[in-house]
C-alpha atoms as a PDB file:
ATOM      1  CA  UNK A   1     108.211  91.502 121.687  1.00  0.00           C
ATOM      2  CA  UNK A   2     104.680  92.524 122.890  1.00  0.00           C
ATOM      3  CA  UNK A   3     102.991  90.603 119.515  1.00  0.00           C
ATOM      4  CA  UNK A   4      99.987  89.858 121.248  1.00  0.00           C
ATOM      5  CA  UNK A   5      98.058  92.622 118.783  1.00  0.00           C
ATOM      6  CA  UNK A   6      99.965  90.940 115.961  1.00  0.00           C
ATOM      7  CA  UNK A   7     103.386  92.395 113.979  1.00  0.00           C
ATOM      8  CA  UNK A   8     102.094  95.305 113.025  1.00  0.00           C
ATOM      9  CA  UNK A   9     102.093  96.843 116.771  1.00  0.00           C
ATOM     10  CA  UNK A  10     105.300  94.263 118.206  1.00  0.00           C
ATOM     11  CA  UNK A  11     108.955  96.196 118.623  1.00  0.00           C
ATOM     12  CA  UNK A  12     112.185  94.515 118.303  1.00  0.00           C
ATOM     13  CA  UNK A  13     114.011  93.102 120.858  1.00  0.00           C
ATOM     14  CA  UNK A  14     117.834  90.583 120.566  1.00  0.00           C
ATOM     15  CA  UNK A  15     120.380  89.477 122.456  1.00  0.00           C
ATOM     16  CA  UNK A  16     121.575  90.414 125.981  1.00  0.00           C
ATOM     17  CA  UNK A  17     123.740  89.468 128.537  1.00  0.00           C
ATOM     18  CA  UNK A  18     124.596  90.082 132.147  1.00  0.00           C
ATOM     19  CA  UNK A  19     127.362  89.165 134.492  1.00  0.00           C
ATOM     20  CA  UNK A  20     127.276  89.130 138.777  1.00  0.00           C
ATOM     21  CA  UNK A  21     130.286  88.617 140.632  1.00  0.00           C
ATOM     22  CA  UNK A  22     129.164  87.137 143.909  1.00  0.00           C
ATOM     23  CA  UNK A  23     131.526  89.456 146.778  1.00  0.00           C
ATOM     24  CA  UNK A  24     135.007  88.005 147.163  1.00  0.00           C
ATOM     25  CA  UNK A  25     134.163  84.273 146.869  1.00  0.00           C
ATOM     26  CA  UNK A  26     135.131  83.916 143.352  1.00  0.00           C
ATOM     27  CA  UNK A  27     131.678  82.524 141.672  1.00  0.00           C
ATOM     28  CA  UNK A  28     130.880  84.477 138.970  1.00  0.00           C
ATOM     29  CA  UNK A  29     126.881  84.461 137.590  1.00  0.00           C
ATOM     30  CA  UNK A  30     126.109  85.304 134.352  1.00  0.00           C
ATOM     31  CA  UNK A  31     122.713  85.188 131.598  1.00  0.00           C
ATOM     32  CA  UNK A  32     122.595  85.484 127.919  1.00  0.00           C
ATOM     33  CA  UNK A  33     119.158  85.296 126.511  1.00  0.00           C
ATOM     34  CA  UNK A  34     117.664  85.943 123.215  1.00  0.00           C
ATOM     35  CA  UNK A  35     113.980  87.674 123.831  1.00  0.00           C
ATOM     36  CA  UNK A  36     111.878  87.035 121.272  1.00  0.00           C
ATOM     37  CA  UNK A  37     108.706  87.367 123.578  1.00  0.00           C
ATOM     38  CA  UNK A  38     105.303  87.052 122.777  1.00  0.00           C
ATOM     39  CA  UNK A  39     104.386  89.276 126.128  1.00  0.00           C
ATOM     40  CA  UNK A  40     105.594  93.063 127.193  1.00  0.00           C
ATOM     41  CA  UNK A  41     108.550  93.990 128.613  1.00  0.00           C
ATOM     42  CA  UNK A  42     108.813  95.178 132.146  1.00  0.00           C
ATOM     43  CA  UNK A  43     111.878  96.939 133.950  1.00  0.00           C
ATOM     44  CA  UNK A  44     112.118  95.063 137.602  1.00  0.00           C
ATOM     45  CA  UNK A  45     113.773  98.419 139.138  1.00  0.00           C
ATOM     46  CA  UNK A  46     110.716 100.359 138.069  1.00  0.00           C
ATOM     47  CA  UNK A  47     108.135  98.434 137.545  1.00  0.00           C
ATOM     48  CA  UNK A  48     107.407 100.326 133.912  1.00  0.00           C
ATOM     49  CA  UNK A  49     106.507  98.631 130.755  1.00  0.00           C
ATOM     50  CA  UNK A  50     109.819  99.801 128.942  1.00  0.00           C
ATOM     51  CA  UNK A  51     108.603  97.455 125.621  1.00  0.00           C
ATOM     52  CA  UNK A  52     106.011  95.389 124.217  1.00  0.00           C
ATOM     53  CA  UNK A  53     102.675  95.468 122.113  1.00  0.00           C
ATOM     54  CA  UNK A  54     101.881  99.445 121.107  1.00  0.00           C
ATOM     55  CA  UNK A  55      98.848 101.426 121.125  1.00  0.00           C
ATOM     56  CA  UNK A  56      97.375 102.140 117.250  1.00  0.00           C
ATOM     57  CA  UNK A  57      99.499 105.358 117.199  1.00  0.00           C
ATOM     58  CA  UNK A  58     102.895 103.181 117.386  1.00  0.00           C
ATOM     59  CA  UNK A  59     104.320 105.855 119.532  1.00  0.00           C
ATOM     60  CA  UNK A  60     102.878 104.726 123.105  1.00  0.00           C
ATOM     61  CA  UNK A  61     103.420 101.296 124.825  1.00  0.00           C
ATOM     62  CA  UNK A  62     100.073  99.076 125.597  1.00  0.00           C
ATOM     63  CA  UNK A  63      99.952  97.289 128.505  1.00  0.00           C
ATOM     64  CA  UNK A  64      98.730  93.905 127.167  1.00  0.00           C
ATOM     65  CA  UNK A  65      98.212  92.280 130.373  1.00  0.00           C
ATOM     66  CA  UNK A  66      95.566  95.047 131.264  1.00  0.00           C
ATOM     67  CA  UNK A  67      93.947  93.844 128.218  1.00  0.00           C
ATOM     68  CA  UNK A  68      93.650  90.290 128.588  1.00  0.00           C
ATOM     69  CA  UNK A  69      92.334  90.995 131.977  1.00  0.00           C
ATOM     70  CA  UNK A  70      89.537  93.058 130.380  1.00  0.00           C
ATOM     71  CA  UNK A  71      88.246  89.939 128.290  1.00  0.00           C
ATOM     72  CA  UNK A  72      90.753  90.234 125.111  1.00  0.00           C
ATOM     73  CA  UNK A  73      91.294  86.709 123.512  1.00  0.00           C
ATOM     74  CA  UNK A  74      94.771  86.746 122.482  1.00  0.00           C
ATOM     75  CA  UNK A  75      95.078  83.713 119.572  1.00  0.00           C
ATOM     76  CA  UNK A  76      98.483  84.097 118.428  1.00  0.00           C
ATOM     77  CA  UNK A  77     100.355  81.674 116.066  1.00  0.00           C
ATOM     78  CA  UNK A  78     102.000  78.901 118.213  1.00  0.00           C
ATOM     79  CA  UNK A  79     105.963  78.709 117.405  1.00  0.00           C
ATOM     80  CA  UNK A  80     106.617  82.789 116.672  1.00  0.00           C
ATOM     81  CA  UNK A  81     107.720  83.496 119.649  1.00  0.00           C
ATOM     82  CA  UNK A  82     110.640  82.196 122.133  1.00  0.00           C
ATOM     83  CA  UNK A  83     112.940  83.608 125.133  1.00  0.00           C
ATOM     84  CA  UNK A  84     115.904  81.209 125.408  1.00  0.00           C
ATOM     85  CA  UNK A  85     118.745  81.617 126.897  1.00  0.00           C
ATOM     86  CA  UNK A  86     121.628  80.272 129.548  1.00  0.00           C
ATOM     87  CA  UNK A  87     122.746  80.721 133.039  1.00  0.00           C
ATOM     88  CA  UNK A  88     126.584  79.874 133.574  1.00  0.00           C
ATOM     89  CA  UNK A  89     128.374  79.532 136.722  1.00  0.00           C
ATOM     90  CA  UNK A  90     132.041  78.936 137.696  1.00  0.00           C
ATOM     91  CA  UNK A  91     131.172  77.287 140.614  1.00  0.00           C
ATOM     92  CA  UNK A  92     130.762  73.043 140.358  1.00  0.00           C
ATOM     93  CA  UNK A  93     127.391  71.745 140.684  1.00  0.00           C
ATOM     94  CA  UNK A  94     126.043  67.998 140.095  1.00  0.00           C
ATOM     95  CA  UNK A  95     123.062  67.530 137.538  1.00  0.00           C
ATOM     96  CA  UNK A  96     120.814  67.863 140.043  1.00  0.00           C
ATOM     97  CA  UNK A  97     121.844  70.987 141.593  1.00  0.00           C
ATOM     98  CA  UNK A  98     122.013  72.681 137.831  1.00  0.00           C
ATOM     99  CA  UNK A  99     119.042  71.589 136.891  1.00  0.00           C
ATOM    100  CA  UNK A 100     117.109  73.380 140.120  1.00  0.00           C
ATOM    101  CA  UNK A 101     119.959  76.527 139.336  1.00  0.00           C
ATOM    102  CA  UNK A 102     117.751  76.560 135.632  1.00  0.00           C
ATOM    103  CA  UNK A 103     114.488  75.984 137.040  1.00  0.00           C
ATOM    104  CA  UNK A 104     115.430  79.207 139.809  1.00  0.00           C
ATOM    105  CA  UNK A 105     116.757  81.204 136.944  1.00  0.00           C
ATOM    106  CA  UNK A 106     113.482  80.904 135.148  1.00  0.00           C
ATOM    107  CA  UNK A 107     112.159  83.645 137.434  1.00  0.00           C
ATOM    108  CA  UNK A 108     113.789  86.148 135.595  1.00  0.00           C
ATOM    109  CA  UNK A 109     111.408  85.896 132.856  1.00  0.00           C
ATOM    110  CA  UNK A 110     108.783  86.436 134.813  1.00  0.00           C
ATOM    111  CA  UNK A 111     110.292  89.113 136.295  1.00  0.00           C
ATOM    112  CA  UNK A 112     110.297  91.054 132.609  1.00  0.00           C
ATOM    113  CA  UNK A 113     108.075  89.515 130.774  1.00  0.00           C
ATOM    114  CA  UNK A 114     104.358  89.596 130.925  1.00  0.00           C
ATOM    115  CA  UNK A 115     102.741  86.953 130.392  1.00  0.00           C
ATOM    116  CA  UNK A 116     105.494  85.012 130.072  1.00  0.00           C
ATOM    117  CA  UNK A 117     105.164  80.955 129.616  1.00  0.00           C
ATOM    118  CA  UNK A 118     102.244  81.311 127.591  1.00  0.00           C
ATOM    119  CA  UNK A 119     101.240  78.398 124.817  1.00  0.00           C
ATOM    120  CA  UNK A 120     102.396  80.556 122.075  1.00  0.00           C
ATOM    121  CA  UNK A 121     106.046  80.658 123.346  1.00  0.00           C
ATOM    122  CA  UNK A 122     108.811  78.278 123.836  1.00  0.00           C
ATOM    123  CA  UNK A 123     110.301  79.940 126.979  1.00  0.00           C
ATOM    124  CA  UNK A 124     113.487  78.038 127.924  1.00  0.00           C
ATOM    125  CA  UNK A 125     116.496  78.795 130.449  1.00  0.00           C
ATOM    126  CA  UNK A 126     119.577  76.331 130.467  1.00  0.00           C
ATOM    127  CA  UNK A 127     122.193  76.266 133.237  1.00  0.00           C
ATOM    128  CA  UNK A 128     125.610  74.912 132.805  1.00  0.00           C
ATOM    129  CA  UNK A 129     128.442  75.288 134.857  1.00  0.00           C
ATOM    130  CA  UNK A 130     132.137  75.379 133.855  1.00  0.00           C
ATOM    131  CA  UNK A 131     133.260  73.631 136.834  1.00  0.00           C
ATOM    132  CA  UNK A 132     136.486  75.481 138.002  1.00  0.00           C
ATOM    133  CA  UNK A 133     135.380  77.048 141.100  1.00  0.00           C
ATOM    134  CA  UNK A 134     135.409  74.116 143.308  1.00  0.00           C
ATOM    135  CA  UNK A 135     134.301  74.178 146.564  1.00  0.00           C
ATOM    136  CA  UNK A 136     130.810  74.391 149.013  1.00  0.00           C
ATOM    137  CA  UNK A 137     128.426  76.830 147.419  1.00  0.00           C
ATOM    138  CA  UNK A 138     124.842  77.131 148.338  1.00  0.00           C
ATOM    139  CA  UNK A 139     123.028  75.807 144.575  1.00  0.00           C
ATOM    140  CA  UNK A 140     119.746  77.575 146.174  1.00  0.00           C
ATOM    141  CA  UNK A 141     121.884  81.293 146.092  1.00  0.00           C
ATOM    142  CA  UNK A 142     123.221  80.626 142.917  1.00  0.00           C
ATOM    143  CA  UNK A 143     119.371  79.770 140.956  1.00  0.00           C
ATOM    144  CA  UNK A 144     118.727  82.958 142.943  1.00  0.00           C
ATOM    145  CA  UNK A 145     121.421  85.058 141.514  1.00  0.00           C
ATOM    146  CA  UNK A 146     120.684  83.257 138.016  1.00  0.00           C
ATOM    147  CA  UNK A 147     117.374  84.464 138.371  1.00  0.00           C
ATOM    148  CA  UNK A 148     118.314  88.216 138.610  1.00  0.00           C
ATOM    149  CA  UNK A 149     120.762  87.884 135.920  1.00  0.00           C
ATOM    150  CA  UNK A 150     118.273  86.549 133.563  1.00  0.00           C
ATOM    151  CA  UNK A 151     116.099  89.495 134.514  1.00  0.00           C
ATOM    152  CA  UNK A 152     118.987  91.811 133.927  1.00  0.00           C
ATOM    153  CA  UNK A 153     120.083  90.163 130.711  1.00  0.00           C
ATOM    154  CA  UNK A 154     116.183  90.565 129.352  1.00  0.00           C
ATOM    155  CA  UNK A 155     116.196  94.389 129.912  1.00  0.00           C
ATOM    156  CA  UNK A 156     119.253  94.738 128.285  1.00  0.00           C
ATOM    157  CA  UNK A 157     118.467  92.792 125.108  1.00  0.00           C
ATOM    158  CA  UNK A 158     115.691  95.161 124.318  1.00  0.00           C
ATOM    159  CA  UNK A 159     117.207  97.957 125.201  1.00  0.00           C
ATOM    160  CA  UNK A 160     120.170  97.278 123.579  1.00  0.00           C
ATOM    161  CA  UNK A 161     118.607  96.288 120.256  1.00  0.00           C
ATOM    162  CA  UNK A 162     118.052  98.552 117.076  1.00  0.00           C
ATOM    163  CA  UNK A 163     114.747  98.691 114.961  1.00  0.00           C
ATOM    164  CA  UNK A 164     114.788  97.119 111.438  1.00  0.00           C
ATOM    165  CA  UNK A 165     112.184  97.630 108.433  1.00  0.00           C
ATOM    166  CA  UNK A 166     109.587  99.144 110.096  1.00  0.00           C
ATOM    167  CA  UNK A 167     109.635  97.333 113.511  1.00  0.00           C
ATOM    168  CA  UNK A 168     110.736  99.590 116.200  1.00  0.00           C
ATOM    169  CA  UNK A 169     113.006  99.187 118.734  1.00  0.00           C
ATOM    170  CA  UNK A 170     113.400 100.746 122.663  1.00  0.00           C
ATOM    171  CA  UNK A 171     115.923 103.075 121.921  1.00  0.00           C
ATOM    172  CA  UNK A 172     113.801 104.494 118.592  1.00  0.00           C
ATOM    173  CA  UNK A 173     111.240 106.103 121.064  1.00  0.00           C
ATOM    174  CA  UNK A 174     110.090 107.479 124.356  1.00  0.00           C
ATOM    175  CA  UNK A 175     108.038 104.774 125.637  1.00  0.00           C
END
Protein backbone atom coordinates (compact mmCIF):
# COMPACT_ATOMS: atom_id res chain seq x y z
CA UNK A 1 0.00 0.00 0.00
CA UNK A 2 0.70 3.80 0.09
CA UNK A 3 3.02 3.45 -3.43
CA UNK A 4 2.25 6.75 -4.46
CA UNK A 5 6.23 7.76 -3.71
CA UNK A 6 7.05 4.54 -5.55
CA UNK A 7 8.24 0.87 -3.86
CA UNK A 8 10.86 2.03 -2.19
CA UNK A 9 8.60 3.97 0.55
CA UNK A 10 5.12 1.41 0.02
CA UNK A 11 4.54 -1.30 3.11
CA UNK A 12 2.91 -4.55 2.69
CA UNK A 13 -0.45 -5.21 3.09
CA UNK A 14 -2.71 -9.09 2.17
CA UNK A 15 -5.62 -10.64 2.83
CA UNK A 16 -8.39 -9.94 5.40
CA UNK A 17 -11.62 -10.82 6.32
CA UNK A 18 -14.51 -9.84 8.52
CA UNK A 19 -17.76 -11.34 9.60
CA UNK A 20 -21.20 -9.32 11.16
CA UNK A 21 -23.94 -11.20 12.49
CA UNK A 22 -26.94 -8.96 12.07
CA UNK A 23 -28.88 -9.36 15.98
CA UNK A 24 -31.05 -12.47 16.11
CA UNK A 25 -32.38 -12.45 12.50
CA UNK A 26 -30.04 -14.96 11.20
CA UNK A 27 -28.24 -12.91 8.16
CA UNK A 28 -24.84 -13.13 8.52
CA UNK A 29 -22.42 -10.26 6.58
CA UNK A 30 -19.14 -10.92 5.80
CA UNK A 31 -15.86 -9.21 3.46
CA UNK A 32 -12.71 -10.73 2.27
CA UNK A 33 -10.54 -8.39 0.37
CA UNK A 34 -7.08 -8.47 -0.86
CA UNK A 35 -5.51 -4.69 -0.43
CA UNK A 36 -3.07 -4.11 -2.69
CA UNK A 37 -3.72 -0.23 -2.65
CA UNK A 38 -2.12 2.34 -4.41
CA UNK A 39 -3.42 5.02 -1.56
CA UNK A 40 -2.81 5.04 2.51
CA UNK A 41 -4.46 3.24 4.88
CA UNK A 42 -6.81 4.80 7.33
CA UNK A 43 -8.40 3.22 10.60
CA UNK A 44 -12.35 4.37 10.47
CA UNK A 45 -12.48 4.15 14.51
CA UNK A 46 -9.65 6.65 14.69
CA UNK A 47 -9.33 8.37 11.93
CA UNK A 48 -5.23 7.65 11.92
CA UNK A 49 -3.23 6.74 8.95
CA UNK A 50 -2.28 3.20 10.42
CA UNK A 51 -0.36 2.38 6.73
CA UNK A 52 0.60 3.69 3.52
CA UNK A 53 3.43 5.67 1.61
CA UNK A 54 6.46 6.54 4.35
CA UNK A 55 8.42 9.52 4.99
CA UNK A 56 12.38 9.17 3.61
CA UNK A 57 13.31 7.79 7.09
CA UNK A 58 10.97 4.55 6.49
CA UNK A 59 10.09 4.70 10.09
CA UNK A 60 7.13 7.41 9.98
CA UNK A 61 3.87 7.17 7.89
CA UNK A 62 3.26 10.11 5.11
CA UNK A 63 0.07 11.25 4.64
CA UNK A 64 -0.11 11.18 0.81
CA UNK A 65 -3.33 12.84 0.46
CA UNK A 66 -1.81 16.00 2.23
CA UNK A 67 0.58 15.84 -0.52
CA UNK A 68 -1.37 15.71 -3.53
CA UNK A 69 -3.32 18.51 -2.10
CA UNK A 70 -0.10 20.57 -1.92
CA UNK A 71 0.47 20.26 -5.84
CA UNK A 72 2.35 16.66 -5.91
CA UNK A 73 1.73 14.90 -9.35
CA UNK A 74 1.43 11.39 -8.49
CA UNK A 75 2.18 9.32 -12.08
CA UNK A 76 2.17 5.88 -10.99
CA UNK A 77 2.27 2.78 -13.31
CA UNK A 78 -1.37 1.88 -14.28
CA UNK A 79 -2.12 -2.00 -13.36
CA UNK A 80 0.27 -2.26 -9.92
CA UNK A 81 -2.14 -1.76 -7.80
CA UNK A 82 -5.74 -3.40 -6.94
CA UNK A 83 -8.22 -3.83 -3.78
CA UNK A 84 -10.60 -6.68 -4.69
CA UNK A 85 -12.53 -8.43 -2.78
CA UNK A 86 -16.28 -9.97 -1.91
CA UNK A 87 -19.24 -9.29 0.20
CA UNK A 88 -21.35 -12.54 1.02
CA UNK A 89 -24.64 -12.74 2.56
CA UNK A 90 -26.92 -15.60 3.71
CA UNK A 91 -29.80 -13.78 3.10
CA UNK A 92 -31.55 -14.20 -0.77
CA UNK A 93 -31.35 -11.31 -2.95
CA UNK A 94 -32.27 -10.98 -6.85
CA UNK A 95 -29.47 -9.61 -9.27
CA UNK A 96 -30.58 -6.44 -8.82
CA UNK A 97 -30.63 -6.15 -5.20
CA UNK A 98 -26.82 -7.74 -5.12
CA UNK A 99 -25.62 -5.73 -7.45
CA UNK A 100 -26.71 -2.29 -5.37
CA UNK A 101 -25.46 -4.65 -1.98
CA UNK A 102 -21.73 -4.39 -4.13
CA UNK A 103 -22.08 -0.98 -5.24
CA UNK A 104 -23.03 -0.04 -1.09
CA UNK A 105 -20.18 -2.19 -0.01
CA UNK A 106 -17.80 -0.18 -2.10
CA UNK A 107 -17.86 2.45 0.65
CA UNK A 108 -15.68 0.58 2.67
CA UNK A 109 -12.81 1.39 0.57
CA UNK A 110 -13.26 4.66 0.86
CA UNK A 111 -13.63 4.43 4.24
CA UNK A 112 -9.70 3.06 4.50
CA UNK A 113 -8.26 3.93 1.71
CA UNK A 114 -7.12 7.27 0.53
CA UNK A 115 -7.46 8.03 -2.50
CA UNK A 116 -9.06 5.17 -3.32
CA UNK A 117 -10.58 4.61 -7.08
CA UNK A 118 -7.82 6.30 -8.57
CA UNK A 119 -6.69 5.46 -12.47
CA UNK A 120 -3.80 3.54 -11.26
CA UNK A 121 -5.97 0.94 -9.41
CA UNK A 122 -8.45 -1.64 -10.29
CA UNK A 123 -10.65 -1.25 -7.15
CA UNK A 124 -13.39 -3.92 -7.30
CA UNK A 125 -16.04 -5.29 -4.63
CA UNK A 126 -18.29 -8.37 -5.65
CA UNK A 127 -21.41 -9.42 -3.73
CA UNK A 128 -22.85 -12.82 -3.86
CA UNK A 129 -25.25 -14.32 -1.76
CA UNK A 130 -25.61 -18.00 -0.77
CA UNK A 131 -29.24 -17.90 -0.73
CA UNK A 132 -30.33 -19.91 2.43
CA UNK A 133 -31.69 -17.28 4.56
CA UNK A 134 -34.93 -16.77 2.90
CA UNK A 135 -37.15 -14.31 3.80
CA UNK A 136 -37.88 -10.10 3.69
CA UNK A 137 -34.61 -8.35 4.33
CA UNK A 138 -34.02 -4.74 3.68
CA UNK A 139 -31.04 -5.07 0.48
CA UNK A 140 -30.38 -1.19 1.45
CA UNK A 141 -29.19 -2.51 5.35
CA UNK A 142 -27.40 -5.23 4.04
CA UNK A 143 -24.97 -2.88 1.21
CA UNK A 144 -24.79 -0.91 4.47
CA UNK A 145 -23.49 -3.59 6.66
CA UNK A 146 -21.32 -4.82 3.53
CA UNK A 147 -19.92 -1.57 3.54
CA UNK A 148 -18.57 -1.69 7.17
CA UNK A 149 -17.37 -5.11 6.72
CA UNK A 150 -15.32 -4.21 3.81
CA UNK A 151 -13.92 -1.41 5.93
CA UNK A 152 -13.25 -3.84 8.70
CA UNK A 153 -11.83 -6.52 6.46
CA UNK A 154 -9.26 -3.66 4.91
CA UNK A 155 -7.83 -2.81 8.40
CA UNK A 156 -7.35 -6.17 9.16
CA UNK A 157 -5.49 -7.23 6.01
CA UNK A 158 -2.77 -4.78 6.76
CA UNK A 159 -2.61 -5.27 10.02
CA UNK A 160 -2.61 -8.71 9.86
CA UNK A 161 0.10 -9.01 7.20
CA UNK A 162 3.96 -9.61 7.74
CA UNK A 163 6.82 -7.65 5.89
CA UNK A 164 8.86 -9.53 3.22
CA UNK A 165 12.39 -8.54 1.60
CA UNK A 166 12.65 -5.27 2.61
CA UNK A 167 8.99 -4.04 2.38
CA UNK A 168 7.58 -3.43 5.72
CA UNK A 169 4.59 -4.33 7.14
CA UNK A 170 2.07 -2.65 10.10
CA UNK A 171 2.98 -4.83 12.70
CA UNK A 172 7.06 -4.25 11.90
CA UNK A 173 6.70 -0.63 13.32
CA UNK A 174 5.11 2.09 15.34
CA UNK A 175 3.42 4.04 12.80
Amino acid sequence: VGKLFGQKFAMKSGIGTASVKVSDTGVVVAALVAVNALGDIISPKSGRLIAGARLPDGKRLRNSMAEIMRGYQIAPQAGGNTTIGVVATNAAFDKTQMTKIAQMAHDGLARTINPVHTPFDGDTIFALSTGTLKGKFNHGNIGAIGAEAVAQAVVRAVTSASGIDGLPAWRDGSW
